[in-house]
Structure formats: C-alpha cells, structure tokens
C-alpha atoms as a PDB file:
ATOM      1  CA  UNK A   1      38.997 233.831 154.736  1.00  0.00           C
ATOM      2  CA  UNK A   2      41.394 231.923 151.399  1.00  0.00           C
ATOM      3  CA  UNK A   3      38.150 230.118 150.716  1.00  0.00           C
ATOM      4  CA  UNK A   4      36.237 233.401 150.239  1.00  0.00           C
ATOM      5  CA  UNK A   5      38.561 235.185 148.911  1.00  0.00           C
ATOM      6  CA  UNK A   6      38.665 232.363 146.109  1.00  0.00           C
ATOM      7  CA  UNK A   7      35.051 232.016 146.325  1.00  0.00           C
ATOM      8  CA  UNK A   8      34.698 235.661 145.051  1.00  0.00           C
ATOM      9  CA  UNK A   9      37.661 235.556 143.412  1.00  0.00           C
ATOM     10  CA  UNK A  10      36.332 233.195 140.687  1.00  0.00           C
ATOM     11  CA  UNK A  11      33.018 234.705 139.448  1.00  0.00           C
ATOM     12  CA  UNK A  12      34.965 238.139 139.450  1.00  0.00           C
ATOM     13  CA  UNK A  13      37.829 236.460 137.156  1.00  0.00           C
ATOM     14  CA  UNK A  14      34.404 235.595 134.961  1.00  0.00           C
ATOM     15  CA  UNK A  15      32.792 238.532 134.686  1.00  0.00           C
ATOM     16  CA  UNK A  16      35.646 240.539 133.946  1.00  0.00           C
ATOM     17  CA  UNK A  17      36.717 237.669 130.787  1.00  0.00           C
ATOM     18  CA  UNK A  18      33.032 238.229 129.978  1.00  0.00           C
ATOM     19  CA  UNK A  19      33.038 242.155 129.707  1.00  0.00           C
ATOM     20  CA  UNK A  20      36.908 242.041 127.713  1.00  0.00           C
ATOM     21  CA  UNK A  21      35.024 239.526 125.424  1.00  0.00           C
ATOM     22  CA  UNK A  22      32.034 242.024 125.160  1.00  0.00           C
ATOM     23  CA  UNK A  23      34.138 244.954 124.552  1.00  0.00           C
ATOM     24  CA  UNK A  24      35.739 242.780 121.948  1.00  0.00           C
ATOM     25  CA  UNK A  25      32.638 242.034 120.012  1.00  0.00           C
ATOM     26  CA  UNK A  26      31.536 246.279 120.270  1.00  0.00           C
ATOM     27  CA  UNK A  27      34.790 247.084 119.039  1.00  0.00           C
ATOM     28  CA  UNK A  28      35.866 244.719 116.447  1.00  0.00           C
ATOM     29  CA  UNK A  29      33.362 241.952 115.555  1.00  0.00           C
ATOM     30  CA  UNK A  30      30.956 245.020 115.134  1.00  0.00           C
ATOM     31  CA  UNK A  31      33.297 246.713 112.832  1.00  0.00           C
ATOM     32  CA  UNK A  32      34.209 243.554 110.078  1.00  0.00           C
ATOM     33  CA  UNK A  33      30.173 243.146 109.998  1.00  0.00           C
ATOM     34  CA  UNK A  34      29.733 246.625 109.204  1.00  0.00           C
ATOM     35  CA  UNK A  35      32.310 246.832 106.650  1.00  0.00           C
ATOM     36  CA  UNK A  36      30.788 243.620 104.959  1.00  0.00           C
ATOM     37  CA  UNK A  37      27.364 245.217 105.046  1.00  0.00           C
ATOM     38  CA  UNK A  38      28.295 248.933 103.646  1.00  0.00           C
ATOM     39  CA  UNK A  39      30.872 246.600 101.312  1.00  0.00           C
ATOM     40  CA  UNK A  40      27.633 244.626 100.159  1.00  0.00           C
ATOM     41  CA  UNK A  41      25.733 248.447  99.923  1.00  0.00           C
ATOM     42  CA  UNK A  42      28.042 249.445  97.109  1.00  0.00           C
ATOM     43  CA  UNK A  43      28.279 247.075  94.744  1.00  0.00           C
ATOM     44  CA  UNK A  44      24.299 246.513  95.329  1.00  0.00           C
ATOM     45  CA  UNK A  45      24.397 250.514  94.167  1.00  0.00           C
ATOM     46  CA  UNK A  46      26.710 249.331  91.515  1.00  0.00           C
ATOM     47  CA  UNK A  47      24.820 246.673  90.238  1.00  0.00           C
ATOM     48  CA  UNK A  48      21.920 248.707  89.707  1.00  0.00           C
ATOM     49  CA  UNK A  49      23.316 251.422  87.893  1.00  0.00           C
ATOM     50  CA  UNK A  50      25.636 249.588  85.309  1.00  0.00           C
ATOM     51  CA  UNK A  51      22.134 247.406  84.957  1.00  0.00           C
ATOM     52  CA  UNK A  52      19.615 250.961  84.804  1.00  0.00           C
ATOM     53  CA  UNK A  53      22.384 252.764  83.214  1.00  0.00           C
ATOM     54  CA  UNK A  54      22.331 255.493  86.579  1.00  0.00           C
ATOM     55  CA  UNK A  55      19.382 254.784  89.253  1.00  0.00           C
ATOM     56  CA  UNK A  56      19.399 258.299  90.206  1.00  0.00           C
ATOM     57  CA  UNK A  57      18.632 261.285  87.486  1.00  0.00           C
ATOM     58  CA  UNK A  58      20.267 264.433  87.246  1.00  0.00           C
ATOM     59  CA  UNK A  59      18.603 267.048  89.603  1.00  0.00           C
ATOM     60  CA  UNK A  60      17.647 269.490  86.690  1.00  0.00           C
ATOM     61  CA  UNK A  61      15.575 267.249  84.882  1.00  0.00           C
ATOM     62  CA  UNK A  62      11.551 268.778  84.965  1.00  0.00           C
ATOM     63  CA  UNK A  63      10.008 265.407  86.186  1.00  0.00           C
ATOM     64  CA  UNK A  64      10.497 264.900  90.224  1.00  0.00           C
ATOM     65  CA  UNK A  65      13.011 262.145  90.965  1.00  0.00           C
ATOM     66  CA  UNK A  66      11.155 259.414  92.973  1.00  0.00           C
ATOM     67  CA  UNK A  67      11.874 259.221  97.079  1.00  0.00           C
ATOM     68  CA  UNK A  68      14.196 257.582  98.462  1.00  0.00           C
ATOM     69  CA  UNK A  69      13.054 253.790 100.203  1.00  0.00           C
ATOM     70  CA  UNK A  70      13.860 254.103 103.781  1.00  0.00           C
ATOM     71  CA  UNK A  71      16.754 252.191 104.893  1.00  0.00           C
ATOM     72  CA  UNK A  72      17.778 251.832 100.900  1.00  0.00           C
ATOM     73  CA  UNK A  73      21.003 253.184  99.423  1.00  0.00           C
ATOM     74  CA  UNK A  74      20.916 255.522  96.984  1.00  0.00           C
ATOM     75  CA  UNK A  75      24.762 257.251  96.325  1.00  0.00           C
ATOM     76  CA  UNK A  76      28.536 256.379  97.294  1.00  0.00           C
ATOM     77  CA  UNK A  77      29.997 259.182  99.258  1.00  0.00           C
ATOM     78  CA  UNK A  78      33.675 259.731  98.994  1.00  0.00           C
ATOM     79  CA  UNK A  79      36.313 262.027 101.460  1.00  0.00           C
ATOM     80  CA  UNK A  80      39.782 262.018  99.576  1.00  0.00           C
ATOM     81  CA  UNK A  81      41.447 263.590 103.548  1.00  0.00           C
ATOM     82  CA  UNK A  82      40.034 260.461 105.044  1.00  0.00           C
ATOM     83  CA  UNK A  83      41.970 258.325 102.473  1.00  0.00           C
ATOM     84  CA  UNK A  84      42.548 257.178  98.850  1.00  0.00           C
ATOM     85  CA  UNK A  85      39.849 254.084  99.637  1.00  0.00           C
ATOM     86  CA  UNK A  86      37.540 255.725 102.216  1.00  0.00           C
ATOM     87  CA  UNK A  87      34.280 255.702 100.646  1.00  0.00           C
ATOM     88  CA  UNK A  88      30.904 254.585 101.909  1.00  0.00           C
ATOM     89  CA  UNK A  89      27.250 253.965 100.527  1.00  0.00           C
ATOM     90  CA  UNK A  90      24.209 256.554 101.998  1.00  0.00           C
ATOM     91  CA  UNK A  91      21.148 255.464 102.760  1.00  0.00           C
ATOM     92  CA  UNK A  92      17.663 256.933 103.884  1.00  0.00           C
ATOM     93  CA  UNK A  93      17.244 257.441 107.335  1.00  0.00           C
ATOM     94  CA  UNK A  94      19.047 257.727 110.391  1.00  0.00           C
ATOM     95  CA  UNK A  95      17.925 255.034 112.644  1.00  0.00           C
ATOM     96  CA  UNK A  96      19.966 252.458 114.311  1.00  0.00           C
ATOM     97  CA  UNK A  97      19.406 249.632 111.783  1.00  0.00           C
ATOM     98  CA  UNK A  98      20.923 251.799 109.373  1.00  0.00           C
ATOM     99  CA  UNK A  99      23.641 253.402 110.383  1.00  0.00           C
ATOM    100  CA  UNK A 100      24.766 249.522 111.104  1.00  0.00           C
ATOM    101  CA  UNK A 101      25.361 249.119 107.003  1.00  0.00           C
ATOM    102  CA  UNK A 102      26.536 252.631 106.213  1.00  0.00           C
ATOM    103  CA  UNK A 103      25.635 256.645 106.351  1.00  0.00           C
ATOM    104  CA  UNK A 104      22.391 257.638 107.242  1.00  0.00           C
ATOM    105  CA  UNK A 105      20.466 260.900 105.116  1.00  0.00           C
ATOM    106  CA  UNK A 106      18.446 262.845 107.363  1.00  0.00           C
ATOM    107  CA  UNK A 107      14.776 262.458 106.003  1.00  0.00           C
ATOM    108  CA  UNK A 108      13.456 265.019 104.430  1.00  0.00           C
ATOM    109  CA  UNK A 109      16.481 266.759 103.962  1.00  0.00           C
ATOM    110  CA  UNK A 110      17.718 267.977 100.387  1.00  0.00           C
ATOM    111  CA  UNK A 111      19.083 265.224  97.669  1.00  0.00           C
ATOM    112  CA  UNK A 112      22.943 265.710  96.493  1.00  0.00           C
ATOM    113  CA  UNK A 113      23.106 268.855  94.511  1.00  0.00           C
ATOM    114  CA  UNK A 114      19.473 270.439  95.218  1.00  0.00           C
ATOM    115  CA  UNK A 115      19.152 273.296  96.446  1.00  0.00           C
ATOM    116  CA  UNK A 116      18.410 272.917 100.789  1.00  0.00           C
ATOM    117  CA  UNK A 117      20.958 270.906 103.067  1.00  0.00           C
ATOM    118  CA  UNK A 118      21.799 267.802 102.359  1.00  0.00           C
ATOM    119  CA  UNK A 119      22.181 266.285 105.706  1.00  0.00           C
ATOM    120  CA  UNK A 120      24.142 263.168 106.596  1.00  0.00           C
ATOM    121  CA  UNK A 121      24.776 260.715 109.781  1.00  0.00           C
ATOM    122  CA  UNK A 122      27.516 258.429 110.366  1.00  0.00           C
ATOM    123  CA  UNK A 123      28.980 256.520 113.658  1.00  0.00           C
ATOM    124  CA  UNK A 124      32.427 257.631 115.101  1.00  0.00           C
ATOM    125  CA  UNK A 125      32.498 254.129 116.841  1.00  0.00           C
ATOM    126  CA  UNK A 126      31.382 250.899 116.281  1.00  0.00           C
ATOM    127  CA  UNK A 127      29.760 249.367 113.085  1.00  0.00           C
ATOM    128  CA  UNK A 128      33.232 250.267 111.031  1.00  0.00           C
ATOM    129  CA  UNK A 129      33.824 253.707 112.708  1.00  0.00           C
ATOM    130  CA  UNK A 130      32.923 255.449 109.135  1.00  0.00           C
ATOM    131  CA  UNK A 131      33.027 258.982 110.735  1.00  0.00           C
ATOM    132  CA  UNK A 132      35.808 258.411 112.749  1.00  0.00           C
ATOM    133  CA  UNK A 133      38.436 260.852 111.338  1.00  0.00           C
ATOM    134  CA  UNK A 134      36.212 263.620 110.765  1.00  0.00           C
ATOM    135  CA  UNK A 135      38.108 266.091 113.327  1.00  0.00           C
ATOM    136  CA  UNK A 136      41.159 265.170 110.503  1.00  0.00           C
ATOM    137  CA  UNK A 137      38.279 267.456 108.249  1.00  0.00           C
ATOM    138  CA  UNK A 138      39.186 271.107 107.207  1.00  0.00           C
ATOM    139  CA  UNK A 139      38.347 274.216 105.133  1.00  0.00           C
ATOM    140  CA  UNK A 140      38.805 273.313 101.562  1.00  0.00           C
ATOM    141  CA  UNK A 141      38.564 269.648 101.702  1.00  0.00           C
ATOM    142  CA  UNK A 142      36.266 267.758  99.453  1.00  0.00           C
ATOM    143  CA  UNK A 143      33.133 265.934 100.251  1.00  0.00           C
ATOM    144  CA  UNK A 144      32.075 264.025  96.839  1.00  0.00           C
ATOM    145  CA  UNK A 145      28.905 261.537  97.028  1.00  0.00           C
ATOM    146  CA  UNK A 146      27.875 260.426  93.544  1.00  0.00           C
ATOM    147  CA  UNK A 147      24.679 258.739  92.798  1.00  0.00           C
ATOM    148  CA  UNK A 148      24.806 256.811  89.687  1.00  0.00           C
ATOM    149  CA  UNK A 149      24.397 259.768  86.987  1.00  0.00           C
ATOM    150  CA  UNK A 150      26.483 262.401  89.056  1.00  0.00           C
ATOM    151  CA  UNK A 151      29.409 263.325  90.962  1.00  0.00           C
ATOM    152  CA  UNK A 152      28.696 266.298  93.640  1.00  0.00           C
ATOM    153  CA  UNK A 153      32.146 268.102  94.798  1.00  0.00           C
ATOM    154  CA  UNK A 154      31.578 270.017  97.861  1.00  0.00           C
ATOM    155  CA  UNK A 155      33.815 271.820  99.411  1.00  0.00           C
ATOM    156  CA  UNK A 156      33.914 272.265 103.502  1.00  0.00           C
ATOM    157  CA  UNK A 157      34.172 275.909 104.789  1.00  0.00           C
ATOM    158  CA  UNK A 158      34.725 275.632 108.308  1.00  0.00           C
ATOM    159  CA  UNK A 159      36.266 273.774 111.107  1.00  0.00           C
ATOM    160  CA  UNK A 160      34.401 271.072 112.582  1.00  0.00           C
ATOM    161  CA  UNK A 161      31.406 272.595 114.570  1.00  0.00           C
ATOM    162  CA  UNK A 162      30.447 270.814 118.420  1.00  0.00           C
ATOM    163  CA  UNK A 163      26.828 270.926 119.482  1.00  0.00           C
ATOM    164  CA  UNK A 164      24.517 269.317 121.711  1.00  0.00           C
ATOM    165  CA  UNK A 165      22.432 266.561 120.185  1.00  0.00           C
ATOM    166  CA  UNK A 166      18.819 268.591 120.490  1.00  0.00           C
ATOM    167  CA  UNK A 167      20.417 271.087 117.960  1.00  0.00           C
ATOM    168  CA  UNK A 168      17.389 270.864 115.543  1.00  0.00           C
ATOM    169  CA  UNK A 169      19.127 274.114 113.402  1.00  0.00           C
ATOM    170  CA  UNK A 170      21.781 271.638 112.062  1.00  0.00           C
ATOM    171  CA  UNK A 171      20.242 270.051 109.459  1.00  0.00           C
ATOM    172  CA  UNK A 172      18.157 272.882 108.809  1.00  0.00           C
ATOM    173  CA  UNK A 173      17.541 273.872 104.931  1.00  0.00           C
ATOM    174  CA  UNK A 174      19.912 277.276 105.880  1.00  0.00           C
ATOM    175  CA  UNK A 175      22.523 275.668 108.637  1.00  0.00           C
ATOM    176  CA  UNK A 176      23.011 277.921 111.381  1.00  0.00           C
ATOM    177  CA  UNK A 177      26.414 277.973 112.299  1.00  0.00           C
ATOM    178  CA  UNK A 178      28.449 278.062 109.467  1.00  0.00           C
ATOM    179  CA  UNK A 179      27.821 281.882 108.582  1.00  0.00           C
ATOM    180  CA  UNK A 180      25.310 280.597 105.688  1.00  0.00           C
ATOM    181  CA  UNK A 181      22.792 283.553 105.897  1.00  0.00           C
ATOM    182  CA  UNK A 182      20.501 282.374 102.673  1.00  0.00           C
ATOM    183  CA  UNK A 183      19.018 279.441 100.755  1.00  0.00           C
ATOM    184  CA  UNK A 184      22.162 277.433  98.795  1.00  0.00           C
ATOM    185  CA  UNK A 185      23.055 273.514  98.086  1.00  0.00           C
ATOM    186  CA  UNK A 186      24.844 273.061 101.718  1.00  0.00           C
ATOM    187  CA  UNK A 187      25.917 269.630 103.278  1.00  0.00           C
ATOM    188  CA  UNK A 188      25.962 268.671 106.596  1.00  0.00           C
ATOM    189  CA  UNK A 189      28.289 266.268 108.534  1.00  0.00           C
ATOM    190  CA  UNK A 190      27.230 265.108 111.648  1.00  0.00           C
ATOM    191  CA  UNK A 191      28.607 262.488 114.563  1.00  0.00           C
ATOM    192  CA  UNK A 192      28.862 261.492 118.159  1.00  0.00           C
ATOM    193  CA  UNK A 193      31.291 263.622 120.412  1.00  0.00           C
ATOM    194  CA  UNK A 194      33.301 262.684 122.133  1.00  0.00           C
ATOM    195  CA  UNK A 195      34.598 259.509 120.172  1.00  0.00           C
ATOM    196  CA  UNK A 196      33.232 257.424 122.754  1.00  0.00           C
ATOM    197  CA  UNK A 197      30.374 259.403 123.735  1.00  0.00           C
ATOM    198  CA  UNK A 198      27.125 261.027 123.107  1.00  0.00           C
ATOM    199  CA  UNK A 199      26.585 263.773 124.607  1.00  0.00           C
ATOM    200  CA  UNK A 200      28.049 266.323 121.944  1.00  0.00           C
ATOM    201  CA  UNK A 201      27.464 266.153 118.135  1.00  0.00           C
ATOM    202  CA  UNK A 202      30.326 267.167 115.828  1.00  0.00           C
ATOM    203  CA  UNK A 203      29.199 268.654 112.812  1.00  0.00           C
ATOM    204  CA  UNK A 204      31.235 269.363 109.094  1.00  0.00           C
ATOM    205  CA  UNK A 205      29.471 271.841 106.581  1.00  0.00           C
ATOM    206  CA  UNK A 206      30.327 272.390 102.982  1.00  0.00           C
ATOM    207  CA  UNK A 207      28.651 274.108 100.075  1.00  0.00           C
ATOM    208  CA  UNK A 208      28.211 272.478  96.573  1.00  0.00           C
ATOM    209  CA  UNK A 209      31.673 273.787  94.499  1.00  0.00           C
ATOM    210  CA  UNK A 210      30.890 271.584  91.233  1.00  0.00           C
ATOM    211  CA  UNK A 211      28.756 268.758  89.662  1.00  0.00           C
ATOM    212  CA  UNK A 212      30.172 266.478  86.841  1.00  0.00           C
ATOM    213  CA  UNK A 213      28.757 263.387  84.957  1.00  0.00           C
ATOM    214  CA  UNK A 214      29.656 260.126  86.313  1.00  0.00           C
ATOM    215  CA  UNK A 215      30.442 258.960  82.403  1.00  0.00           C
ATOM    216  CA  UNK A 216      33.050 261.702  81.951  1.00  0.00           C
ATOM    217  CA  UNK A 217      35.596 260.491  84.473  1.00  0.00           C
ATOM    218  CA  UNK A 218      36.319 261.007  88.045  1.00  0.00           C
ATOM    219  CA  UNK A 219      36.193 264.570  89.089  1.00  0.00           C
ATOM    220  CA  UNK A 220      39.752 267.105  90.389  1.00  0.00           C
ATOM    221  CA  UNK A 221      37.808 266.740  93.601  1.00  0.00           C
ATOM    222  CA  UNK A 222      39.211 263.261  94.295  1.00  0.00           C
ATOM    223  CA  UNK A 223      42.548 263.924  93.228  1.00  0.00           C
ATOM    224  CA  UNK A 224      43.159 266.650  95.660  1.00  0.00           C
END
C-alpha cells in the first residue's frame, strides 16, 4: 500500500507544482508582458505625433479622417478614479491578439468625439488587468482618451451596467440601457464579469461633456 501511495503520491506532487506554476504565468508573467506591450503602444503613439505634429485630425474637419489599421493604436485613454498614472493606448479591434497590448475599439463603432458610440474593450484579468477597477467607476467620473490633436472629456452617467455577452444593443450607435433615447457622442465601457469569469459583461457609459486641443494643456477633466 506505502509504495502506492508514494507511487501516486509523486506525479500528483507534479502536477499540482505544474498548475501553481501555470497559474503563475496567467496571473503575473501575463501581466509584466502586457504592460511592456501597451507601455511600447504609447510612446509608439507618441512618437508619431510629436513626428506628424497629431496623427489623428480634429473630427470637424470636411475631409474624412482615414480608418483605423486593425490591431493599430490610434489614442491614449485616461480614467483619473482609476489613478493619477492609469492610462492605456486603444487600438482597432477586439480580438484576442489585441486586447494582449492594450484596449480594444469595437469596429465600426464611432471615433472619439463623433457623433455614434464610441465603443471600447478591455480585460479585467490577465494581460495587465487594464479594466480591472471599473466597478470603482461612478456617475460623474471622467473618461478622457486623446488622440494626438484632441482631448475628449466624457463624463459617465450611470452605475456600472451587467449583461450577458450576446448583448448586441451595447455598443449600439444609441446604447440601450443607459436611458439614452436619441443619436449623441456616447462611450461605452465594456469587460468580463465576474472578475474571473465570462459569463456576464460589465458595461460603463458616458456622454461626451467637452473637447480641448492637445496643445493647450491638459484638460479640468484629469484634475478631478
């Protein structure tokens, strides 16, 4: 009986070193690579627009602004609740490879500050946990992504939102949910929920409050 007992014992002893390890590699190794790759996003974004002088332009200008490249980043999104550093690139699409190196826009969604819903993606968990603290979100609190030319303050008007995944009104141009009954410049949030789960989504929607130029200054909507 010892020598099956240790027989068993052994390969059990393994496999459970082997799943800590594992768990180890979802829940941190993940996270530093992420942060280096949505680290390496921004001052790519940087780069480009102290080079092009602002890669995006203002919405208002006559001539249509140029799609985004999928899987490219295009603005720096910034959440003063979720800290006085917390800010992360966006980039087109929502797919898996993505979401590894920052925020993912919902394709064929609005742009920041057009008129539609500017829809947005992020992980609660693993690959740097960007969306993590978004239950800390509430009514009034800003949601600023700037890209290049201009900063876009929007301002969230409800309480986090829970829906199921297959939820296709979400990031719809007029968000059901949020009481928006018309066409406006609307954001959307979204995320897994639970933390460690997917079986919910946990949405944030805000409506554009302000714009200002990147060149004159950071906007209130950080300070606050």
């Amino acid at each position: 009986m010892r020598v099956i007992i240790g027989s068993l014992g052994e390969p059990c002893i393994t496999a459970g070193t082997l799943i800590v390890l594992f768990v180890g590699y979802v829940l941190f190794w993940t996270g530093v690579r992420a942060e280096g790759a949505m680290d390496g996003q921004i001052d790519r974004l940087r780069a480009e627009w102290t080079r092009g002088g602002g890669r995006a332009r203002p919405v208002a200008e006559a001539e249509p602004p140029r799609a985004y490249a999928p899987g490219e980043p295009f603005a720096i999104m910034y959440i003063p609740r979720l800290g006085a550093t917390w800010h992360k690139p966006v980039l087109e699409g929502t797919g898996t490879g993505t979401l590894k190196k920052g925020l993912g826009h919902y394709a064929g969604t609005a742009r920041p500050g057009e008129t539609g819903n500017f829809a947005v993606a992020g992980r609660r968990r693993t690959y740097g946990d960007p969306f993590k603290d978004v239950p800390r979100l509430r009514p009034g609190d800003a949601v600023v992504p700037a890209d290049g030319t201009t900063w876009y303050a929007y301002r969230i008007g409800k309480q986090p939102y829970r829906t199921v995944p297959t939820d296709a009104a979400v990031p719809g141009p007029v968000p059901r949910g949020p009481g928006y009954t018309g066409p406006g410049r609307h954001l959307t949030l979204t995320t897994c929920d639970p933390e460690r789960g997917h079986g919910h989504r946990l949405i944030v929607w805000a409506h554009l409050d302000a714009t200002q130029p990147v060149d004159t200054g950071q906007p209130d909507a950080l300070r606050r």
